[in-house]
Protein backbone atom coordinates (compact mmCIF):
# COMPACT_ATOMS: atom_id res chain seq x y z
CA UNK A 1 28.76 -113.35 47.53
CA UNK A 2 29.02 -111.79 44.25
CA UNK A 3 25.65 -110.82 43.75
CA UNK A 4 25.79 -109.78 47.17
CA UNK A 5 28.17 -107.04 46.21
CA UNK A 6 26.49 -106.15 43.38
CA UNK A 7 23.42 -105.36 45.25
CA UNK A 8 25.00 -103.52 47.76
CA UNK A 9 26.82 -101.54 45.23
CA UNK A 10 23.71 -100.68 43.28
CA UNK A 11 21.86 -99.65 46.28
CA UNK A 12 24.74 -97.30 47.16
CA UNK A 13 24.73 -95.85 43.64
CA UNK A 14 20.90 -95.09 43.90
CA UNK A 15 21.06 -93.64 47.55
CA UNK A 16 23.95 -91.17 46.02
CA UNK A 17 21.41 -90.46 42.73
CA UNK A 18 18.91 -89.82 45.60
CA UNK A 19 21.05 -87.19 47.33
CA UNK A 20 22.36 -85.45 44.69
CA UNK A 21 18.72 -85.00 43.64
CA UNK A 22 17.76 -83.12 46.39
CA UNK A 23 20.52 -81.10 46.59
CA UNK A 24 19.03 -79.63 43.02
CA UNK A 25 16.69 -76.99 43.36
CA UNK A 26 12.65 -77.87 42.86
CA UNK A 27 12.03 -75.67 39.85
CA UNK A 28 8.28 -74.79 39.12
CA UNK A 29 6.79 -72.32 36.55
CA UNK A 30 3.55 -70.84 35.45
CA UNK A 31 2.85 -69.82 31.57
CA UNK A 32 4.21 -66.42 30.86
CA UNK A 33 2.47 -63.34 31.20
CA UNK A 34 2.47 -59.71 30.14
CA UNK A 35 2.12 -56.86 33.47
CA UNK A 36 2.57 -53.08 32.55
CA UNK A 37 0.81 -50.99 29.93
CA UNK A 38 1.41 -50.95 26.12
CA UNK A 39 2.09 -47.62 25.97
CA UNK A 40 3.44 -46.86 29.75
CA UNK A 41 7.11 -47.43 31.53
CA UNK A 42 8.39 -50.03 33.89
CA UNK A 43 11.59 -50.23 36.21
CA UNK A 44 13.32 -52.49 37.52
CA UNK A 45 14.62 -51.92 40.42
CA UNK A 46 17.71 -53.86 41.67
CA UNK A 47 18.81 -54.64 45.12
CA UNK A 48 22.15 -56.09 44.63
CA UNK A 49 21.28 -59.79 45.23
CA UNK A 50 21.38 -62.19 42.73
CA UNK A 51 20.33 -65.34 42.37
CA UNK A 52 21.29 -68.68 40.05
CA UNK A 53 18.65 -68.96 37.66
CA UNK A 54 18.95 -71.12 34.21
CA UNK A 55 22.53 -72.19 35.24
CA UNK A 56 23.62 -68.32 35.30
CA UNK A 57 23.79 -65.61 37.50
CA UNK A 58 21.03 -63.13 37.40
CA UNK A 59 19.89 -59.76 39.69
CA UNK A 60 17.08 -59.80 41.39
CA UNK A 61 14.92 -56.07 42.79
CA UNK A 62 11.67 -54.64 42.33
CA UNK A 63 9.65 -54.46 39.37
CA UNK A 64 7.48 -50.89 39.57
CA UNK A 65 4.61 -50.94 37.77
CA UNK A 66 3.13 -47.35 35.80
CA UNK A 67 0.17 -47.19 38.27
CA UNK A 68 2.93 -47.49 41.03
CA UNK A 69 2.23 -50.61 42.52
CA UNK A 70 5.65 -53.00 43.09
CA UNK A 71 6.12 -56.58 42.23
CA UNK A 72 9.20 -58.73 44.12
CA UNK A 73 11.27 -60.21 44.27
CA UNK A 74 11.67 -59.64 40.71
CA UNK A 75 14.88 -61.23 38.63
CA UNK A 76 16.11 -59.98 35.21
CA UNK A 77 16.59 -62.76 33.35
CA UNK A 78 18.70 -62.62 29.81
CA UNK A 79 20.09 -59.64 28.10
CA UNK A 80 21.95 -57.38 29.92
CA UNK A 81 21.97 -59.27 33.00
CA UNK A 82 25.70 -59.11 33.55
CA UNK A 83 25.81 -55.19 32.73
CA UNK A 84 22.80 -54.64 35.04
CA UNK A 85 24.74 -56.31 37.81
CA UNK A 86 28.31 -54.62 36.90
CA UNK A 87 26.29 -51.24 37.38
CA UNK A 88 24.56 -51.48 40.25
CA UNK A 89 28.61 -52.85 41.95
CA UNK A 90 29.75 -49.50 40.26
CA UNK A 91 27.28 -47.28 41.76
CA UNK A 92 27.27 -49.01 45.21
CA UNK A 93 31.01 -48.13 45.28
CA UNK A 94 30.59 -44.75 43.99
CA UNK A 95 27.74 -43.92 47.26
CA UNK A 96 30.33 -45.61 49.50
CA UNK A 97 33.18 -43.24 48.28
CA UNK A 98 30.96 -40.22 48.12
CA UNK A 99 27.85 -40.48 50.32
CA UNK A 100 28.84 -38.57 53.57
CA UNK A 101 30.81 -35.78 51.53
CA UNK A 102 29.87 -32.65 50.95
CA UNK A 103 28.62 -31.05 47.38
CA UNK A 104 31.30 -27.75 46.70
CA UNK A 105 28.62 -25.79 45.02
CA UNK A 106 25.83 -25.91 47.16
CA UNK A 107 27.40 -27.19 50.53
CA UNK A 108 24.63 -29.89 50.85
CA UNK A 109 25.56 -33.24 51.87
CA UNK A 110 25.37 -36.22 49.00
CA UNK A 111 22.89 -38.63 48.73
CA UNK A 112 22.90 -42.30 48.41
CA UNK A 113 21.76 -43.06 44.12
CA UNK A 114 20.20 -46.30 42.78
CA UNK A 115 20.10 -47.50 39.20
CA UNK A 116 17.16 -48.97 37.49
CA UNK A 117 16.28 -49.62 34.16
CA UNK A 118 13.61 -48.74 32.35
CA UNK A 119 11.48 -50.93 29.81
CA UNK A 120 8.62 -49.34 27.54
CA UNK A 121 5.42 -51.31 26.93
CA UNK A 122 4.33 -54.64 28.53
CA UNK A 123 6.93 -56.68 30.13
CA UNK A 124 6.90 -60.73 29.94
CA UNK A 125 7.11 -62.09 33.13
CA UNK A 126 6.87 -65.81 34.49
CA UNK A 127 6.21 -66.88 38.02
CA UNK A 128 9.06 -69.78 39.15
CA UNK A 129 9.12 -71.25 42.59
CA UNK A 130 12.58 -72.42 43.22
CA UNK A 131 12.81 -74.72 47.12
CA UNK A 132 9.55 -72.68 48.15
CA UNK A 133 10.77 -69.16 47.18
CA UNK A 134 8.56 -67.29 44.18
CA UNK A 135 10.06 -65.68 41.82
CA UNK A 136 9.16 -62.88 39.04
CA UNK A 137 11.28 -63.36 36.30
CA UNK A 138 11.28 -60.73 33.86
CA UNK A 139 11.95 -62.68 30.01
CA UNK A 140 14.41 -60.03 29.56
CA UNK A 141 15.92 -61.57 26.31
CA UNK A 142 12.10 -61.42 24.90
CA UNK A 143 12.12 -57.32 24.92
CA UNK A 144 13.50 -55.12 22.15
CA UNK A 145 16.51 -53.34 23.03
CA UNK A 146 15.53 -50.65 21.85
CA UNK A 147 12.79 -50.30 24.59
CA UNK A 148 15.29 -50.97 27.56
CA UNK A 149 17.39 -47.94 28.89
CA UNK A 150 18.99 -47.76 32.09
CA UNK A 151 18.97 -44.43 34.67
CA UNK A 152 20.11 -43.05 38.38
CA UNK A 153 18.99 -40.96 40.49
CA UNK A 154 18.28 -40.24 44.40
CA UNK A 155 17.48 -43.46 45.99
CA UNK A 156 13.82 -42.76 47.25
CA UNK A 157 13.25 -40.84 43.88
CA UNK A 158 13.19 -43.52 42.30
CA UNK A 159 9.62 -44.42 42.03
CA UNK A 160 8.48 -40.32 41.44
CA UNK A 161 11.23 -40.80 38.29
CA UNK A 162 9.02 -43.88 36.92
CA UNK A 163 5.76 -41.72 37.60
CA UNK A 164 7.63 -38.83 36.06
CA UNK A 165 7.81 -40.55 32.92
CA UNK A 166 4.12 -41.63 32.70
CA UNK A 167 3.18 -38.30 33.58
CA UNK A 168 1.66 -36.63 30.31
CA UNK A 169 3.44 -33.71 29.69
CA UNK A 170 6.55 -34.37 31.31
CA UNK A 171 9.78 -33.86 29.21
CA UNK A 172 13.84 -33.84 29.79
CA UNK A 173 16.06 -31.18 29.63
CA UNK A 174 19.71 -31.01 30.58
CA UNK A 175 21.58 -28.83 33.20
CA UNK A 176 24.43 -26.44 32.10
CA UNK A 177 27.52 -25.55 33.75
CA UNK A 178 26.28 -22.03 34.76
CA UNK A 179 22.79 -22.70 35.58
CA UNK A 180 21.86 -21.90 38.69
CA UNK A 181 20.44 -25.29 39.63
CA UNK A 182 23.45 -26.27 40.82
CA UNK A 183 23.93 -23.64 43.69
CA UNK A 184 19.90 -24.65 44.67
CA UNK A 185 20.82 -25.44 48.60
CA UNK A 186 18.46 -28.94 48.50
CA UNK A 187 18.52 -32.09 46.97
CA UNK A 188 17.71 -31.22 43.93
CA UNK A 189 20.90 -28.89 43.73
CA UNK A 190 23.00 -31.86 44.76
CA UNK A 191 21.89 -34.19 42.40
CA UNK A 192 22.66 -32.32 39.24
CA UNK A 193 26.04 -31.79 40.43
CA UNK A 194 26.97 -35.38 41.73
CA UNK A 195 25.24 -36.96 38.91
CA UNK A 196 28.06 -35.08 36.72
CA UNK A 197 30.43 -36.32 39.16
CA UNK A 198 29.76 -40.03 38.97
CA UNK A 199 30.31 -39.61 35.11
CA UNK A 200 33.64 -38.95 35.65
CA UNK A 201 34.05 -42.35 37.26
CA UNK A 202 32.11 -44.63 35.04
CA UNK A 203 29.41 -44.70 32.28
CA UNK A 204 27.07 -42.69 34.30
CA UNK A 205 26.27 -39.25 32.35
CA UNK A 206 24.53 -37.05 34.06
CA UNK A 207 22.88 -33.43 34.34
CA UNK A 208 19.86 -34.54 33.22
CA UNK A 209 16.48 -33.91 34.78
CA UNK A 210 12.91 -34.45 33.85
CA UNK A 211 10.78 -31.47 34.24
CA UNK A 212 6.96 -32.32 35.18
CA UNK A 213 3.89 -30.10 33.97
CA UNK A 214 3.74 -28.32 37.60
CA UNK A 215 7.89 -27.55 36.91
CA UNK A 216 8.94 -29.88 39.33
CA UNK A 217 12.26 -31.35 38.17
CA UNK A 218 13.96 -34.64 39.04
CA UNK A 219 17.74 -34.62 38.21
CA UNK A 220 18.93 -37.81 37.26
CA UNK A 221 22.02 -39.88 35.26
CA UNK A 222 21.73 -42.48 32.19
CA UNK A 223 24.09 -45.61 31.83
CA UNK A 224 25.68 -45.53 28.34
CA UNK A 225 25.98 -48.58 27.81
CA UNK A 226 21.86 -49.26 27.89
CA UNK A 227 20.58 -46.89 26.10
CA UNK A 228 17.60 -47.95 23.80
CA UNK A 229 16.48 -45.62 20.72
CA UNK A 230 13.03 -45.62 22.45
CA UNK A 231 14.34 -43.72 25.07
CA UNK A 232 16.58 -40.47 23.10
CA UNK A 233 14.09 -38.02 23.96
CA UNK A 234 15.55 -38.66 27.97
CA UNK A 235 19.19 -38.44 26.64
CA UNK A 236 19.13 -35.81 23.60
CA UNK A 237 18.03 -33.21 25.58
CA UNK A 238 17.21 -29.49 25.30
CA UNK A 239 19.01 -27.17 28.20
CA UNK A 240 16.51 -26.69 30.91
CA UNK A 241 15.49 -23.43 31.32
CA UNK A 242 15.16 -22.71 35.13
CA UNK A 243 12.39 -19.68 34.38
CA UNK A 244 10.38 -21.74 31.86
């Protein structure tokens, strides 16, 4: 009888092993790689989900590439994961306090914004499959800070903003109070003024814009607290000149 229990005991213990085992998730990965150019800029883009990753929580998005093309779902994984995810929360609230308001200057309506942050050179990446579901997991912890900065602007600018910046020729300038960018009656108007206004309500400077060789300008916002050196020509800025 006693070795009767102890069997039935042991096969109890193993059945719970069993299912506690496959309530783990199946973790696979592939050796790391490098996507991006040396010399070029990548976002990432993220879209407010997260996912547990490495016993931690991490954000997941879009990776854009300099030649434009997208990979996701993409997570950042290791430095700065936690601010990435506080700022995206911030900004989120900010477009649901804002978004359906109306800009005083120009009288255009405001427009939804999305962070991203922006790395310079190649970017390690490993593929994971975790229960089926692939993964792009960006080795975050594996970049220099220095070449990680984070930005805002319009929503659907987003991707123009990354090929903005691997546009030769393309600089940044900021806007000043009296310029008369602000009172331009489009989007571009509106974002130069409601970038400023989200700085009032977190680190989110703003009245910046990059201006492209054909003068086209794309206001945007910078998060303070990512801000690598690699990346002060996009936040020490000259004034933009509207005529030049």
């Amino acid at each position: 009888m006693g070795a009767l229990k102890y069997v039935i005991v042991g096969v109890v213990v193993v059945a719970v092993i069993a299912a506690a085992l496959t309530l783990l998730p199946t973790l696979h990965r592939t050796p790391m790689q490098y996507v991006g150019s040396p010399s070029g800029y990548e976002a990432f883009v993220p879209s407010g989900q997260t996912i547990n990753y490495n016993g931690h929580t991490d954000p997941t998005g879009t990776l854009i590439l300099p030649d434009g093309k997208t990979i996701e779902p993409a997570v950042w994984d290791g430095q700065y994961a936690n601010t990435i995810i506080q700022n995206h929360n911030q900004i989120v609230q900010l477009n649901n306090q804002f978004v359906g308001q109306t800009d005083p200057v120009n009288n255009q309506p405001y427009v939804p914004l999305q962070d991203f942050y922006v790395i310079k050179g190649q970017i390690p990446v490993q593929q994971v499959t975790i229960n089926g579901q692939t993964y792009y997991v960006i080795e975050a912890s594996s970049i220099n800070p220095r070449d990680i900065a984070g930005f805002y602007t319009y929503d659907k600018w987003v991707p123009n903003f990354v090929a903005a910046m691997n546009t030769p020729g393309t600089h940044a300038a900021s806007v000043v109070g009296n310029s008369p960018v602000y009172n331009w009656a489009n989007i571009t108007g509106t974002l130069v003024y409601q970038t400023q206004l989200y700085g009032h309500y977190g680190p989110f400077p703003g009245r910046y814009v990059l201006v492209l060789p054909n003068n086209t300008i794309i206001p945007y916002g910078v998060t303070t607290y990512i801000e690598g050196s690699s990346f002060n020509k996009y936040i020490l800025t000259p004034v933009y000149n509207p005529s030049s």
